[in-house]
Protein backbone atom coordinates (compact mmCIF):
# COMPACT_ATOMS: atom_id res chain seq x y z
CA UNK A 1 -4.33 23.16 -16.40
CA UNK A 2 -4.57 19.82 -18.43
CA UNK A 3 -6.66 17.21 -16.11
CA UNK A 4 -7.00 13.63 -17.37
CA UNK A 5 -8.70 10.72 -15.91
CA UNK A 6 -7.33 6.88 -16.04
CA UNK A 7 -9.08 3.81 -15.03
CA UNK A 8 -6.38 1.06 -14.36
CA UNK A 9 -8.44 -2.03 -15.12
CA UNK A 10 -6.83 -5.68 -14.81
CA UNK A 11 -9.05 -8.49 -15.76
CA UNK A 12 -7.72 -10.70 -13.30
CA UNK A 13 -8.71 -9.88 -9.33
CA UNK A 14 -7.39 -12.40 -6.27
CA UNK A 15 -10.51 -11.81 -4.59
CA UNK A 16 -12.78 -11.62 -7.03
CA UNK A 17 -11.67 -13.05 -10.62
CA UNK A 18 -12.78 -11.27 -13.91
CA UNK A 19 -14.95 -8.84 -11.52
CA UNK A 20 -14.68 -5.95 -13.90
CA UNK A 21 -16.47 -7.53 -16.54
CA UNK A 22 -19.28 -8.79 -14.31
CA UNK A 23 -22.88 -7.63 -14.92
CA UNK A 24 -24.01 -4.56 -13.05
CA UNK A 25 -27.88 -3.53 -14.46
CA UNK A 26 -27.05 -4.61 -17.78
CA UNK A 27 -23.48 -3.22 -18.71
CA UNK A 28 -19.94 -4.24 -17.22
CA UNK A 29 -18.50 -2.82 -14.18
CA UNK A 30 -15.65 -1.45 -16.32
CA UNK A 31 -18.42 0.56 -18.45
CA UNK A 32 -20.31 1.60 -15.88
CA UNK A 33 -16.85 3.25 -14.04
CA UNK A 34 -15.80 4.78 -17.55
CA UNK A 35 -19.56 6.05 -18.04
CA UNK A 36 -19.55 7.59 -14.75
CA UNK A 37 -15.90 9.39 -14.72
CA UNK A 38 -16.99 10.67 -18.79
CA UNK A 39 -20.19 12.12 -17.52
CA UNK A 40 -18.20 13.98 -14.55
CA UNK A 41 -17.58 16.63 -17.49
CA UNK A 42 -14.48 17.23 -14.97
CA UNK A 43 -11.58 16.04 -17.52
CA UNK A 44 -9.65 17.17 -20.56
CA UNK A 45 -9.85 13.08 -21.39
CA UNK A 46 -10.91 9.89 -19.97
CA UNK A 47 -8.67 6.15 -20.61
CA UNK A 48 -8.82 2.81 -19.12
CA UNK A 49 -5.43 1.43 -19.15
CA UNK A 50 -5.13 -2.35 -18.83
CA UNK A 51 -3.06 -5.52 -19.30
CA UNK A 52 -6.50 -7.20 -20.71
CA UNK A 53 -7.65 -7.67 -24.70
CA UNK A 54 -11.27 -8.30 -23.11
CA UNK A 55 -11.68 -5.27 -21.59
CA UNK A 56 -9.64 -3.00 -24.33
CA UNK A 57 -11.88 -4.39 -26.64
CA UNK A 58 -15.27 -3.60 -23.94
CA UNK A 59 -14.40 0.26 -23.95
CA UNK A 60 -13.22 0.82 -27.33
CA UNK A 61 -16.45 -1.10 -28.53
CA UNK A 62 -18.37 0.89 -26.82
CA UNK A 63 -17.25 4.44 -28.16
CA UNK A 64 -14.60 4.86 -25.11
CA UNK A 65 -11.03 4.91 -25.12
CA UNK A 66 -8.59 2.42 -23.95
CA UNK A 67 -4.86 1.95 -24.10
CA UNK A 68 -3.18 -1.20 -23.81
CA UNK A 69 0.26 -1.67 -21.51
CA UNK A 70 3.49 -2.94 -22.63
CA UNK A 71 4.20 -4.72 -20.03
CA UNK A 72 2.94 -5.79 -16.29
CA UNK A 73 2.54 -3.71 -13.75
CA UNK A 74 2.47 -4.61 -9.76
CA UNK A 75 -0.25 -1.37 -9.22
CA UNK A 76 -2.59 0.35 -10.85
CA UNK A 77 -0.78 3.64 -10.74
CA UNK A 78 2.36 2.38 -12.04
CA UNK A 79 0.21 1.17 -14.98
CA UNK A 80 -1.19 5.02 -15.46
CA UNK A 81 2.36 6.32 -15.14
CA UNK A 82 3.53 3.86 -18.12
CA UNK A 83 0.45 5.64 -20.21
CA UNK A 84 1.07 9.18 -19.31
CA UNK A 85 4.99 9.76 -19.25
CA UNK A 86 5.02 11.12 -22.69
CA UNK A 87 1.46 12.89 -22.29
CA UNK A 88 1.08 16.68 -22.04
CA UNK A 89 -0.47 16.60 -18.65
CA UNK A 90 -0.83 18.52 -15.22
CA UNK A 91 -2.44 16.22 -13.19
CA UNK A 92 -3.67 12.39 -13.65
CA UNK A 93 -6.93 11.23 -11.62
CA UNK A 94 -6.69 7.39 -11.50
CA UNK A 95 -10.16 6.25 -11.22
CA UNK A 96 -10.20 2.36 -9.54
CA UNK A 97 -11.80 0.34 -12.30
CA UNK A 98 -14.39 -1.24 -9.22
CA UNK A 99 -15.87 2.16 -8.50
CA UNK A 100 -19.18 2.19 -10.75
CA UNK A 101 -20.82 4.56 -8.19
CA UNK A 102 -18.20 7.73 -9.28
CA UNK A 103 -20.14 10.66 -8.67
CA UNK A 104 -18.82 14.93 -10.10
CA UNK A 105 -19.30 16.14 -6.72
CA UNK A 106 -16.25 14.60 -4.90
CA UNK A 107 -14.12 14.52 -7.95
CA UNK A 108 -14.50 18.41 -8.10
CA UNK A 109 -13.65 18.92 -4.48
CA UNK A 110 -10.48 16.52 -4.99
CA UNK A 111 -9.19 18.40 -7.79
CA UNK A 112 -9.88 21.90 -6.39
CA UNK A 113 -7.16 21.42 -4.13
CA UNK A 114 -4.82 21.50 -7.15
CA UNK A 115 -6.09 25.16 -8.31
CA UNK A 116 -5.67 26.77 -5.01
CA UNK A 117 -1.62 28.61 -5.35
CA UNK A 118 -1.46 28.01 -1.51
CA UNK A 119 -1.71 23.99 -1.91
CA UNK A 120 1.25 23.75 -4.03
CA UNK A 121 2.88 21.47 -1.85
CA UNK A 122 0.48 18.88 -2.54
CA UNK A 123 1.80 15.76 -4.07
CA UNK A 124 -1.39 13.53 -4.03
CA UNK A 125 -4.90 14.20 -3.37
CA UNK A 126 -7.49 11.30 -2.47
CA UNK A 127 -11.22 11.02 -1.21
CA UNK A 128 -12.41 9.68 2.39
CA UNK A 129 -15.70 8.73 3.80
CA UNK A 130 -16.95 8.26 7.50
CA UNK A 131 -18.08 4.94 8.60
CA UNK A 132 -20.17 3.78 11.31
CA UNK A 133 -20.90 0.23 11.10
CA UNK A 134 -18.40 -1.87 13.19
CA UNK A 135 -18.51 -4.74 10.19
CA UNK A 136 -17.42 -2.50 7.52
CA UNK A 137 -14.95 -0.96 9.75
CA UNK A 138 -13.81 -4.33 10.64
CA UNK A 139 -13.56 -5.53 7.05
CA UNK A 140 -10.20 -6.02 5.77
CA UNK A 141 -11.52 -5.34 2.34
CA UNK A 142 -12.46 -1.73 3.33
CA UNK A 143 -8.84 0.21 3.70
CA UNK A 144 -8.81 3.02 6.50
CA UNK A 145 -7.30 6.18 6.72
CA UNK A 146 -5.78 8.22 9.88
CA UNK A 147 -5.21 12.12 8.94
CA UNK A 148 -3.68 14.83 10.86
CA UNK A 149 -5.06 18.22 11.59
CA UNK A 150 -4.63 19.19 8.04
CA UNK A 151 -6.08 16.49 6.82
CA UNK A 152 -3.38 14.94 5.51
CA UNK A 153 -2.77 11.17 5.54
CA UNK A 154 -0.66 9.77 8.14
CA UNK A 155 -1.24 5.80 7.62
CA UNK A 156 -3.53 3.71 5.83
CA UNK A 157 -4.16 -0.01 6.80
CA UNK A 158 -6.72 -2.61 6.43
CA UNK A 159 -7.02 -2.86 9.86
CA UNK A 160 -9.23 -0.88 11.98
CA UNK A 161 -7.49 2.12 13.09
CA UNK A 162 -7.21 3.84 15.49
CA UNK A 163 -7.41 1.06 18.15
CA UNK A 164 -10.17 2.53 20.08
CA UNK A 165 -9.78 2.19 24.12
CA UNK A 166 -13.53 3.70 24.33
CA UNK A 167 -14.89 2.99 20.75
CA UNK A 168 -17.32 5.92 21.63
CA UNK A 169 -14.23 8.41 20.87
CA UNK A 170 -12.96 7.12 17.96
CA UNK A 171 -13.87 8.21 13.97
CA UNK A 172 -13.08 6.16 11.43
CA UNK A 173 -12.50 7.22 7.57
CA UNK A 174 -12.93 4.65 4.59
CA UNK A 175 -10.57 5.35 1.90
CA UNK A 176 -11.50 5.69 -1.76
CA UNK A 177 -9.34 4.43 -4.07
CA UNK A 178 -9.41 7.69 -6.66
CA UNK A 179 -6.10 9.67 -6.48
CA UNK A 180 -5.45 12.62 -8.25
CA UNK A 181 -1.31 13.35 -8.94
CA UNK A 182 0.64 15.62 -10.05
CA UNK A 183 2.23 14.06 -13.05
CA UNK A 184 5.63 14.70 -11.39
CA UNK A 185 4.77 12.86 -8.53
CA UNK A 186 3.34 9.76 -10.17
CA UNK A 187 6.49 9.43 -12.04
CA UNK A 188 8.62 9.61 -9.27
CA UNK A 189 6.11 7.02 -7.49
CA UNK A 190 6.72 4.56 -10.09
CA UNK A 191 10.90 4.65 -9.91
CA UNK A 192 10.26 4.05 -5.96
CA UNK A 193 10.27 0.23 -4.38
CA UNK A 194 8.02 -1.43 -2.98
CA UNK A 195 9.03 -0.95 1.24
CA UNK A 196 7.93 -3.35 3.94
CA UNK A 197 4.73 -1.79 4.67
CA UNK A 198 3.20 -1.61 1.45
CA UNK A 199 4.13 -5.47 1.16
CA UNK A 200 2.56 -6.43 4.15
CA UNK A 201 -0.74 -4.13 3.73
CA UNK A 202 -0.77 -4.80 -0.17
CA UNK A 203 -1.49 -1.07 -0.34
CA UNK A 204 0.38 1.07 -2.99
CA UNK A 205 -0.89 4.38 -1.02
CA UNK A 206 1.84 3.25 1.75
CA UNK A 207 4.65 3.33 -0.73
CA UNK A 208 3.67 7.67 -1.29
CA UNK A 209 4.21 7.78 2.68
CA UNK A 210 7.28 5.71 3.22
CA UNK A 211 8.61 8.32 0.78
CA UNK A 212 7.82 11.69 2.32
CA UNK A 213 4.91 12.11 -0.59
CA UNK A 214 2.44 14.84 0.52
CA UNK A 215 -1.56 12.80 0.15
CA UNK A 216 -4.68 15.42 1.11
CA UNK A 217 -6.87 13.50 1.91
CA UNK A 218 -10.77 15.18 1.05
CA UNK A 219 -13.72 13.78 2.74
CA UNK A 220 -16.74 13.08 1.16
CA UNK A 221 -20.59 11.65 1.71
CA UNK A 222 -21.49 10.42 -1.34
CA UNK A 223 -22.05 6.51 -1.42
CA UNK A 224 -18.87 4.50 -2.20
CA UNK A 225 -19.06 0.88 -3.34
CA UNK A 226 -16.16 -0.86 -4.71
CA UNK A 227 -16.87 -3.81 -6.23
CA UNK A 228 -14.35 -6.16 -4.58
CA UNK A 229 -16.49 -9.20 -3.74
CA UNK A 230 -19.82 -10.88 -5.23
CA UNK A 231 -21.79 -9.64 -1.80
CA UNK A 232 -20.56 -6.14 -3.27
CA UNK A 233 -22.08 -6.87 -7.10
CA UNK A 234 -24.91 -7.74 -5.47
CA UNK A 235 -25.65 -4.96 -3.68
CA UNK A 236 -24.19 -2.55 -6.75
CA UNK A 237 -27.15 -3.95 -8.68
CA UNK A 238 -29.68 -3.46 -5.98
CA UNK A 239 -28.79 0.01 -5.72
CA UNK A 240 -28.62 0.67 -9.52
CA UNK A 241 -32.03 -1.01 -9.95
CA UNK A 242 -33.58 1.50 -7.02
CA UNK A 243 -32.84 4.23 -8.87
């Protein structure tokens, strides 16, 4: 099976502008995600794809490997499809180019669910983590993830769900933004538009549901900081410095 990892990486970011080349403990955010998804030791090969000479030229400098798009892309994954439709491939892992804190761990379990035969009807796979505190689960910034019994996704929204009557009986899941596809799949993703829900939410992951596309959703504990707004850089640094 021939696993690859891309790191969709646009310089420009609504909420936080040219975030990806921002310092984090003395390298760019954009390194320090490529560092951490090359030192996994999971994948056949590691890109970051982007729209961006600055950050092309931040990877390849660096020893890494970048490809450039053709042409603009509304998501990240329709970017990674663009790079891989005339790869040899199995399945794609598209790394989010604000996730420094990448760890093997959860990448393994995501992509194990590919090499079981009786998981075959998998389209997507993607990583969830509990949360606690009512301001993260409150923050729009911080998507959430309903599941069924099998764990996989039913919705995703940047609202809090589920609406909690008793807030003592509900759990709520943070979604991290790493998917692993089936190359089939993210080609078919790509030829799909964009439906109502996915334009309200500005969430991509909606458009694989409107569709009848299969997402197993794996839930992790490992730490999870996307860097989405300077409060986040800030703490990214703290945390980098602690260690």
């Amino acid at each position: 099976m021939n696993i690859i990892a891309m790191i969709p990486a646009r310089f420009e970011a609504s909420r936080f502008p040219g975030k990806l080349m921002k310092d984090l403990a003395g390298k760019s955010v954009i390194l320090r995600t490529y560092e951490a998804t090359k030192h996994s030791n999971l994948f056949d090969e590691v890109y970051v794809v982007t729209d961006s000479a600055i950050i092309y030229n931040e990877i390849t400098s660096n020893g890494g490997k970048a490809i450039k798009s053709k042409k603009e892309h509304e998501s990240g994954s329709d970017r990674i499809a663009e790079a891989v439709e005339n790869l040899e491939v199995d399945i794609v892992v598209n790394v989010q180019g604000d996730e420094p804190f990448t760890q093997t761990e959860p990448l393994k379990n995501l992509l194990d669910v590919f090499k079981k035969t009786s998981k075959k009807h998998i389209d997507i796979a993607s990583l969830k983590i509990k949360m606690n505190d009512l301001d993260e689960i409150n923050n729009p910034n911080n998507v959430k993830v309903v599941c069924d019994e099998e764990d996989f996704a039913m919705y995703f929204s940047r609202s809090p769900i589920p609406f909690a009557r008793e807030i003592s009986k509900a759990v709520y899941y943070k979604h991290i933004g790493i998917y692993a596809f089936r190359k089939e799949a993210l080609l078919k993703f790509t030829k799909l538009p964009i439906n109502q829900l996915e334009a309200a939410e500005k969430l991509e992951n909606l458009r694989f549901l409107a569709n009848g596309m299969t997402v197993k959703m794996v839930e992790t504990n490992k730490i999870a900081i996307g860097i989405d707004t300077p409060e986040d850089l800030e703490k990214a640094n703290k945390i980098f410095k602690s260690n």
